[in-house]
N, C-alpha and C. Protein backbone atom coordinates (compact mmCIF):
# COMPACT_ATOMS: atom_id res chain seq x y z
N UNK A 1 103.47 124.88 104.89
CA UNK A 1 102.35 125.30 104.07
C UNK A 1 101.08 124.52 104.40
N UNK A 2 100.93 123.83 104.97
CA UNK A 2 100.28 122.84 105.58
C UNK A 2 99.81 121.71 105.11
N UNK A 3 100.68 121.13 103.98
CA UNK A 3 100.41 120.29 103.30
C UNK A 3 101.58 119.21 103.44
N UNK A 4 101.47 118.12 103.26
CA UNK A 4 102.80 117.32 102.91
C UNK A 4 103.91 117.63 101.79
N UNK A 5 104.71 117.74 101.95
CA UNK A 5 105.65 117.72 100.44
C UNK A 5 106.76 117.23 100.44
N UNK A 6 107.02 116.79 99.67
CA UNK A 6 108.32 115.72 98.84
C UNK A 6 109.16 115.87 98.71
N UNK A 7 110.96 116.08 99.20
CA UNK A 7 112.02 116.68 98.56
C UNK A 7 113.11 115.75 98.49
N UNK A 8 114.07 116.67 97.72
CA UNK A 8 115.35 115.46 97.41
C UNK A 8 116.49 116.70 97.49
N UNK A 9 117.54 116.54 98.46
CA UNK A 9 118.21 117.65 98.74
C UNK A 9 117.52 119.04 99.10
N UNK A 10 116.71 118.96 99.95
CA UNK A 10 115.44 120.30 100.24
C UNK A 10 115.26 120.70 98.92
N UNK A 11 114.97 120.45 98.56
CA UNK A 11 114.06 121.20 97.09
C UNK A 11 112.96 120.33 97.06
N UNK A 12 111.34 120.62 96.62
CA UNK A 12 110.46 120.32 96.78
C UNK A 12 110.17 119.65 95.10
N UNK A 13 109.88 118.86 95.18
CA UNK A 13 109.58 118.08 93.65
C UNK A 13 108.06 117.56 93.51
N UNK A 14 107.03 117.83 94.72
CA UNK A 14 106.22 117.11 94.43
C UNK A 14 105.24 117.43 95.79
N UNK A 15 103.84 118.31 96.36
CA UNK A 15 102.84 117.97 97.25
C UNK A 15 101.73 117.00 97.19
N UNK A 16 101.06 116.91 98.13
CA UNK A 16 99.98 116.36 98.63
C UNK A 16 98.90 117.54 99.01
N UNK A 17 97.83 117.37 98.80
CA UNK A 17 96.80 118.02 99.54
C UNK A 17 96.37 119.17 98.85
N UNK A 18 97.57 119.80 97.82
CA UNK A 18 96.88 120.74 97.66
C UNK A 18 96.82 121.09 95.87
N UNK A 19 95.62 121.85 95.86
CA UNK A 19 94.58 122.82 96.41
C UNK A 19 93.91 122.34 97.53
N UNK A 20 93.63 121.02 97.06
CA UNK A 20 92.57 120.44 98.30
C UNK A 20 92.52 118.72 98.46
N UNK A 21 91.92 118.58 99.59
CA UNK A 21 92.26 116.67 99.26
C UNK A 21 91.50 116.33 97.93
N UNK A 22 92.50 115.09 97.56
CA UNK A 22 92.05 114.68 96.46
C UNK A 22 93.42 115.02 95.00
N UNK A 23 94.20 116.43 95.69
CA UNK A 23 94.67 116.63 94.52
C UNK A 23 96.57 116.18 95.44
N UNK A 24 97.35 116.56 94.04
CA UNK A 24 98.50 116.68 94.32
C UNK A 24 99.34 117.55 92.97
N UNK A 25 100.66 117.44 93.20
CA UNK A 25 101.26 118.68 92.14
C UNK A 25 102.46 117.78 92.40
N UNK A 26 103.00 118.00 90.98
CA UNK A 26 104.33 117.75 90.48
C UNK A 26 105.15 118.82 89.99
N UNK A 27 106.56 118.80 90.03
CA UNK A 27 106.90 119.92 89.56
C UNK A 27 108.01 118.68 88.24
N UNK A 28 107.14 119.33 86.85
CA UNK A 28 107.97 118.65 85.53
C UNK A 28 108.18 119.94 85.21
N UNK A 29 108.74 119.80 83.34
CA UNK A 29 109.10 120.79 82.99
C UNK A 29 108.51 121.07 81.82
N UNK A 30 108.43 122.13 81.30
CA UNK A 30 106.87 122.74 80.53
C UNK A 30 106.55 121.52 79.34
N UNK A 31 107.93 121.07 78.96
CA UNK A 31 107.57 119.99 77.84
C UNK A 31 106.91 118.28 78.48
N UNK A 32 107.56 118.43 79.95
CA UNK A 32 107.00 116.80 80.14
C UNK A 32 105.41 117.31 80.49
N UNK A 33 105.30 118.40 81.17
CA UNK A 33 103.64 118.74 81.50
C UNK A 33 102.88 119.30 80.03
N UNK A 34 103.14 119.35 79.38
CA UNK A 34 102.83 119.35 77.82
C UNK A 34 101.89 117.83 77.58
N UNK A 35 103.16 116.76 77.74
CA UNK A 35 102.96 115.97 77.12
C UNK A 35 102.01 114.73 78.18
N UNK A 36 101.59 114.92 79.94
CA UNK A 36 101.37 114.68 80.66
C UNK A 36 99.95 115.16 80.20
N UNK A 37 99.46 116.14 80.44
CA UNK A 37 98.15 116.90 80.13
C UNK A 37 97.77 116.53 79.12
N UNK A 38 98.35 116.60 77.92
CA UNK A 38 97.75 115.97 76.19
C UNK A 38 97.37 114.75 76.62
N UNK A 39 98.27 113.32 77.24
CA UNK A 39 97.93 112.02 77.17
C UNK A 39 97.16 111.67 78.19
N UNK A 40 96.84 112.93 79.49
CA UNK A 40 96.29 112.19 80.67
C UNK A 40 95.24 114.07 81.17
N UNK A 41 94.35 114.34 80.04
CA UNK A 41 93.91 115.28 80.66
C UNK A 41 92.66 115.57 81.67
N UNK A 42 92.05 114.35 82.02
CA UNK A 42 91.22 114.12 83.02
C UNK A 42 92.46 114.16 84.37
N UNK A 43 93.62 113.72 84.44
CA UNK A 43 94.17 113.70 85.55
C UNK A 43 95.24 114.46 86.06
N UNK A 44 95.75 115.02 84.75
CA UNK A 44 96.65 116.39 84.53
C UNK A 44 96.50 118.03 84.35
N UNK A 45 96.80 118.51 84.94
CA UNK A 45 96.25 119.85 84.92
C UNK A 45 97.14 121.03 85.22
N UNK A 46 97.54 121.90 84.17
CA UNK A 46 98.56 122.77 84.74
C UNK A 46 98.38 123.51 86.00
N UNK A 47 99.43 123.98 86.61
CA UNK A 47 99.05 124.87 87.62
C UNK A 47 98.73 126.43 87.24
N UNK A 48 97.98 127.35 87.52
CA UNK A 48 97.40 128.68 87.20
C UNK A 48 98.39 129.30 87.57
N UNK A 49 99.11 130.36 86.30
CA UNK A 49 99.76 131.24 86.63
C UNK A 49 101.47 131.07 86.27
N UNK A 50 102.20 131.59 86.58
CA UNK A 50 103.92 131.79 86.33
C UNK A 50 104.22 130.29 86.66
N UNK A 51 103.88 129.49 87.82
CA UNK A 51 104.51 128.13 88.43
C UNK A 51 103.80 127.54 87.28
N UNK A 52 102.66 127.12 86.82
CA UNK A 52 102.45 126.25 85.85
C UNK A 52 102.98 126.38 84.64
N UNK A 53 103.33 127.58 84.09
CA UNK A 53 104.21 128.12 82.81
C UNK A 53 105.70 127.55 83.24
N UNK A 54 106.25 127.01 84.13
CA UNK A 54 106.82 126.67 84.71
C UNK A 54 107.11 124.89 84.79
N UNK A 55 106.08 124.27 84.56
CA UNK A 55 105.59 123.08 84.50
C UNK A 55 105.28 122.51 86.05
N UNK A 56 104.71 123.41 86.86
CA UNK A 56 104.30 122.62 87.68
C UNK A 56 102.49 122.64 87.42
N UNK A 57 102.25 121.49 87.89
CA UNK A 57 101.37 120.34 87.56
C UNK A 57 100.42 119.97 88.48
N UNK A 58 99.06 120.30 88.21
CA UNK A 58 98.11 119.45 89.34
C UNK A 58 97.84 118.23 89.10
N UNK A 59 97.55 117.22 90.10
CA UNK A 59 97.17 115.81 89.63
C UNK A 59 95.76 115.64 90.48
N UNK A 60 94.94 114.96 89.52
CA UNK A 60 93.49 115.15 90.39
C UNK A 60 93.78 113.31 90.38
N UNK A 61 93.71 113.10 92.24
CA UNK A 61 94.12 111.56 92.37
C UNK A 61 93.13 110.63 91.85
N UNK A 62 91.89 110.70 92.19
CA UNK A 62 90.66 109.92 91.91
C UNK A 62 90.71 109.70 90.41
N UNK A 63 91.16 110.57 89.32
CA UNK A 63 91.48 109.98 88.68
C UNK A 63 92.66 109.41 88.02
N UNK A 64 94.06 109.26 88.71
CA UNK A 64 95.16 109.14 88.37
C UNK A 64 95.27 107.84 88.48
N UNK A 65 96.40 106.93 87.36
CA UNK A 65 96.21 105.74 87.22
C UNK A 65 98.26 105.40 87.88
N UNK A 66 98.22 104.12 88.79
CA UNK A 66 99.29 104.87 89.59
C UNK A 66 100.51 104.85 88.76
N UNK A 67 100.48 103.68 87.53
CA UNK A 67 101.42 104.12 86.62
C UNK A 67 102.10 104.98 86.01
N UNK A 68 100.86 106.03 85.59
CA UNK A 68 101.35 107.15 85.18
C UNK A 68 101.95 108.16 86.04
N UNK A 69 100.99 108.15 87.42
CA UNK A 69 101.36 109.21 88.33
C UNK A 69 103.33 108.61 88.98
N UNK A 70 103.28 107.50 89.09
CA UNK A 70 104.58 106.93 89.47
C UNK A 70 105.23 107.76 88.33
N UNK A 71 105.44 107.60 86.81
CA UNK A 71 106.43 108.02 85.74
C UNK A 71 106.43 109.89 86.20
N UNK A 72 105.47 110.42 86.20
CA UNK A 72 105.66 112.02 86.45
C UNK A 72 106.25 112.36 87.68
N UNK A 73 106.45 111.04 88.60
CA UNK A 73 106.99 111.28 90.11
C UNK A 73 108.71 111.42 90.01
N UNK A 74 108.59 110.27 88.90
CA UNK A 74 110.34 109.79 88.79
C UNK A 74 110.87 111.48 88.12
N UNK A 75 109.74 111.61 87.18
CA UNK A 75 110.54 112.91 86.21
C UNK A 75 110.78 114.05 87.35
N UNK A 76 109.87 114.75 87.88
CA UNK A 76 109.98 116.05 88.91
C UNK A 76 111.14 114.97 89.79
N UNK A 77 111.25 113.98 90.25
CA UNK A 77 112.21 114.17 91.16
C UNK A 77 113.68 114.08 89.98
N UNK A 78 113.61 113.71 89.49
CA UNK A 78 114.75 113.41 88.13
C UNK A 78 115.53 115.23 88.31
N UNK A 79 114.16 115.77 87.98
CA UNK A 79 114.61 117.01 87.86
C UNK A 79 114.72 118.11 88.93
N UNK A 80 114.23 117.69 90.38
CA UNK A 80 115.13 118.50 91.19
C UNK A 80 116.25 118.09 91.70
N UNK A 81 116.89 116.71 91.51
CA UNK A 81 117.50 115.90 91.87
C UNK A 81 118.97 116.38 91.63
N UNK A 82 120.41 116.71 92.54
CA UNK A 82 121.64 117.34 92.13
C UNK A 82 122.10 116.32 90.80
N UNK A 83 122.77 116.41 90.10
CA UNK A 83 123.25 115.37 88.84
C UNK A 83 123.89 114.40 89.77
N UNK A 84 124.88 114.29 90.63
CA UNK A 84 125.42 113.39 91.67
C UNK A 84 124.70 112.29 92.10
N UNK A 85 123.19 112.35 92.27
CA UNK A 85 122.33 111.43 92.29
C UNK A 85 121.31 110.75 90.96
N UNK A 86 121.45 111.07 89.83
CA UNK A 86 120.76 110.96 89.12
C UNK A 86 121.32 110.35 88.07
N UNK A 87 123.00 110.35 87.75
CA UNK A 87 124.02 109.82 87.06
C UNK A 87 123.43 108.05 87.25
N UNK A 88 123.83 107.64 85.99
CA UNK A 88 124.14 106.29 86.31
C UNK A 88 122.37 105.76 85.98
């Protein structure tokens, strides 16, 4: 797609680049991007359309603080992650 992206067992949990530099996307789930956007809405931003109803997630970097963006990293990978890896 011509962007970087993130996976854990080929499933994609997370890009770079896009829409455009500067941004990135997480894939949470409608309640953690709920609660991501309410506490961080300068840096959270749903995605437009069925995938963001979905909880995937834009992150505008310039303003992302890396704490937070680290916790929404752990969750999308949490959650494409097989249970086999995530146990424990």
């Amino acid at each position: 797609m011509g962007h970087p992206d993130f996976r854990v067992r080929n499933k994609i949990f997370a890009t770079l680049g896009y829409p455009g530099d500067g941004w990135a996307m997480v894939k949470l789930n409608p309640e953690q991007q709920h609660e991501f956007v309410k506490t961080n809405p300068d840096t959270f931003i749903p995605v437009k359309g069925g995938w963001g109803r979905q909880g995937s997630t834009s992150v505008v970097l310039k303003a992302a603080k890396k704490t937070v963006v680290r916790k929404a990293l752990a969750m999308a990978w949490r959650k494409a992650a097989p249970k086999s890896l995530t146990a424990g």
